[in-house]
C-alpha atoms as a PDB file:
ATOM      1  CA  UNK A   1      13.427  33.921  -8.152  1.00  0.00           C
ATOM      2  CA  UNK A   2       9.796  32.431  -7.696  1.00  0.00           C
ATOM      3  CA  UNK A   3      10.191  29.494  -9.668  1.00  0.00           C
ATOM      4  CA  UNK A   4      12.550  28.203  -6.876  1.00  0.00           C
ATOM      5  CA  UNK A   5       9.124  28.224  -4.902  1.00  0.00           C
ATOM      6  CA  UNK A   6       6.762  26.967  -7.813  1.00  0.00           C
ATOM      7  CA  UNK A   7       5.662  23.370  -7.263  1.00  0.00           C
ATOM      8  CA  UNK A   8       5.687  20.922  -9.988  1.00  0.00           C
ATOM      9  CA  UNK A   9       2.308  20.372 -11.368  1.00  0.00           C
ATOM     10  CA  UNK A  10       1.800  16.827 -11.339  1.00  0.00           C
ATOM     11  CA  UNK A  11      -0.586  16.012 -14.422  1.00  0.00           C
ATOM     12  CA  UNK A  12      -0.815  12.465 -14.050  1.00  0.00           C
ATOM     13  CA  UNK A  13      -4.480  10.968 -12.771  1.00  0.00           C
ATOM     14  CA  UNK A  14      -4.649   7.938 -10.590  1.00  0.00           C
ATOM     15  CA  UNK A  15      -5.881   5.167 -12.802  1.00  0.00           C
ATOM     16  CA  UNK A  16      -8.042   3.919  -9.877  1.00  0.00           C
ATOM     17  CA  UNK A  17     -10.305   7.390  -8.925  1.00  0.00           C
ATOM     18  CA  UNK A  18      -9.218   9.279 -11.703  1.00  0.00           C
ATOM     19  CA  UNK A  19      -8.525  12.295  -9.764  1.00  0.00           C
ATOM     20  CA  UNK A  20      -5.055  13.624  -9.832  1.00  0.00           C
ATOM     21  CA  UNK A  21      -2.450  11.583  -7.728  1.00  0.00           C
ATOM     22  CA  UNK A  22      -1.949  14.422  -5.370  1.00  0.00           C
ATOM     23  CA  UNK A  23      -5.532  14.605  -5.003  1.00  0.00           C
ATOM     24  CA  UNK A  24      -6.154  10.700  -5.023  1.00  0.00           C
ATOM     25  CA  UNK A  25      -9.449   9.678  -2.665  1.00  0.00           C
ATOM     26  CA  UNK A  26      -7.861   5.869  -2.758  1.00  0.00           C
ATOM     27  CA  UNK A  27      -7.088   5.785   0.782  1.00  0.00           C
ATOM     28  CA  UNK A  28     -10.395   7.145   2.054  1.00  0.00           C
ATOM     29  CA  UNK A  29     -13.263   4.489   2.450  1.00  0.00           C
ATOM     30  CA  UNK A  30     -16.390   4.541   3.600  1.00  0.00           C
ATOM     31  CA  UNK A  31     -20.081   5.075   2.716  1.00  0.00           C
ATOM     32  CA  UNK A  32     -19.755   8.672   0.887  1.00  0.00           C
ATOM     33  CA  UNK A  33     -16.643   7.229  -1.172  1.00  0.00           C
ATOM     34  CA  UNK A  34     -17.984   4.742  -4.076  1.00  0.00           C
ATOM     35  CA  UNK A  35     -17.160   1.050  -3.672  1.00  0.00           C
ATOM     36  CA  UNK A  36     -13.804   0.833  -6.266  1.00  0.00           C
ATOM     37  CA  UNK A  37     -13.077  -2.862  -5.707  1.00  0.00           C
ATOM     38  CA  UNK A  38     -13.903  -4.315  -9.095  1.00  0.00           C
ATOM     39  CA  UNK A  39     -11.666  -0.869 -10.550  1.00  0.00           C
ATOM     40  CA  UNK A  40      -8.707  -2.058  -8.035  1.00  0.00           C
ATOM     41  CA  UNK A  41      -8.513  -5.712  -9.387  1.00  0.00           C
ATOM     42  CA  UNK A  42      -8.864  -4.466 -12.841  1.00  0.00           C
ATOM     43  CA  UNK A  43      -5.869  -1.637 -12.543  1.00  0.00           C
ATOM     44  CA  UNK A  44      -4.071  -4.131 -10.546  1.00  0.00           C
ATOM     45  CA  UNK A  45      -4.720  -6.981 -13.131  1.00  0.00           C
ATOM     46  CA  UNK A  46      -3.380  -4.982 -16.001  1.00  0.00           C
ATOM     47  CA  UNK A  47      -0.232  -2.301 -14.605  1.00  0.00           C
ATOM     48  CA  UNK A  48       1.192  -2.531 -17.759  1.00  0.00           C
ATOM     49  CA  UNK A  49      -1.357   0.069 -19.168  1.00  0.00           C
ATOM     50  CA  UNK A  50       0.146   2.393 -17.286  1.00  0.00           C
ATOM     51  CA  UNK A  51       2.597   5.223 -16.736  1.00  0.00           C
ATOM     52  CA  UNK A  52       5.388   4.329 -14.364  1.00  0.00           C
ATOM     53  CA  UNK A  53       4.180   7.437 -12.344  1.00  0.00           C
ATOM     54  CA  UNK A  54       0.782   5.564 -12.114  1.00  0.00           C
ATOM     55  CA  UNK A  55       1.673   2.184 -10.956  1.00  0.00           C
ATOM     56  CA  UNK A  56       4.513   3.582  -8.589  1.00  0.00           C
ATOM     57  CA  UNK A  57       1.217   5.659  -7.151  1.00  0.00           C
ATOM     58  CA  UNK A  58      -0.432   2.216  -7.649  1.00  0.00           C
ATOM     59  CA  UNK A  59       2.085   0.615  -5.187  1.00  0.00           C
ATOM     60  CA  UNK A  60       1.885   3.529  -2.650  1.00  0.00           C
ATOM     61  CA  UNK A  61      -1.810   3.003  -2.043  1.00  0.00           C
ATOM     62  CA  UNK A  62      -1.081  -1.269  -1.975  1.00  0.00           C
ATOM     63  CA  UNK A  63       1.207  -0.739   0.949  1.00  0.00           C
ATOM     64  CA  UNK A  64      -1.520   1.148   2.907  1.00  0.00           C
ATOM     65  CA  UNK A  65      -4.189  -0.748   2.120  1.00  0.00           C
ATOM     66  CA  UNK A  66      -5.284  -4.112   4.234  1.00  0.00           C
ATOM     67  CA  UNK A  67      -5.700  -7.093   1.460  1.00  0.00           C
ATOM     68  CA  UNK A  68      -6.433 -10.205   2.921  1.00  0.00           C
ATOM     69  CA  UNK A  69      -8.113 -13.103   1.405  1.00  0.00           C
ATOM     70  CA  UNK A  70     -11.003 -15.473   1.120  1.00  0.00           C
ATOM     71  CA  UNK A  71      -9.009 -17.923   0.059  1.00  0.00           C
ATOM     72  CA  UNK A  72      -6.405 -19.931   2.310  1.00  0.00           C
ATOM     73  CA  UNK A  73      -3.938 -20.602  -0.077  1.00  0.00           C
ATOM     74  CA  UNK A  74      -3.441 -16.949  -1.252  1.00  0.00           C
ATOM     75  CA  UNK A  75      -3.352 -16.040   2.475  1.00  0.00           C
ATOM     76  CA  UNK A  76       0.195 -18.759   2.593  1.00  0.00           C
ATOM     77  CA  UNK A  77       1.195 -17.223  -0.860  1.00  0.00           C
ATOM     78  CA  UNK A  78       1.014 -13.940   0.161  1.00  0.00           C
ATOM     79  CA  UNK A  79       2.927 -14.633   3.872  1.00  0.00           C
ATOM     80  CA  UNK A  80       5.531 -16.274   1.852  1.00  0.00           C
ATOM     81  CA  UNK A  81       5.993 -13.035  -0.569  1.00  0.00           C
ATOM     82  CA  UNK A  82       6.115 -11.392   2.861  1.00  0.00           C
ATOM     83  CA  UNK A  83       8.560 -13.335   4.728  1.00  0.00           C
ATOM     84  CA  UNK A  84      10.622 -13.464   1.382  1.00  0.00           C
ATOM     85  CA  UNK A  85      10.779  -9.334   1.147  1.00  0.00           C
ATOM     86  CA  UNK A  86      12.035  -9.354   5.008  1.00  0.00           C
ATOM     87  CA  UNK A  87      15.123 -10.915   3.914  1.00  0.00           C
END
């Protein structure tokens, strides 16, 4: 009877904070969270370390975050990937 209530203890850690997904501090910024940017190109750089959990979690946190770039051709890159995925 209580294990209808139990909740499913997810063991997986985000590859990015390395706290556990459901615990992930990824979409909190600020100056009392650490700067993670050189962590975030890494993870990003290299998904295929990872557990499919982890890079689906991976992909949760890209949609929330704002990336925008210095450079004006990966700006028109990434509109075209946008306008692409409306489709």
């Amino acid at each position: 009877m209580f294990r209808l209530f139990k909740k499913k203890i997810n063991t997986e850690h985000c590859p990015i904070c390395e706290y556990n997904i459901n615990e992930c501090q990824c979409l909190f910024g600020g100056n009392c969270h650490p700067d993670r940017s050189k962590r975030i190109a890494v993870v990003t750089d290299h998904l295929y370390l990872f557990s499919k959990e982890q890079v689906q979690h991976v992909l949760k946190l890209q949609k929330y975050w704002c990336i925008s770039y210095d450079d004006d051709e990966k700006n028109n890159i990434l509109n075209e990937f946008m306008d692409k995925n409306k489709r």
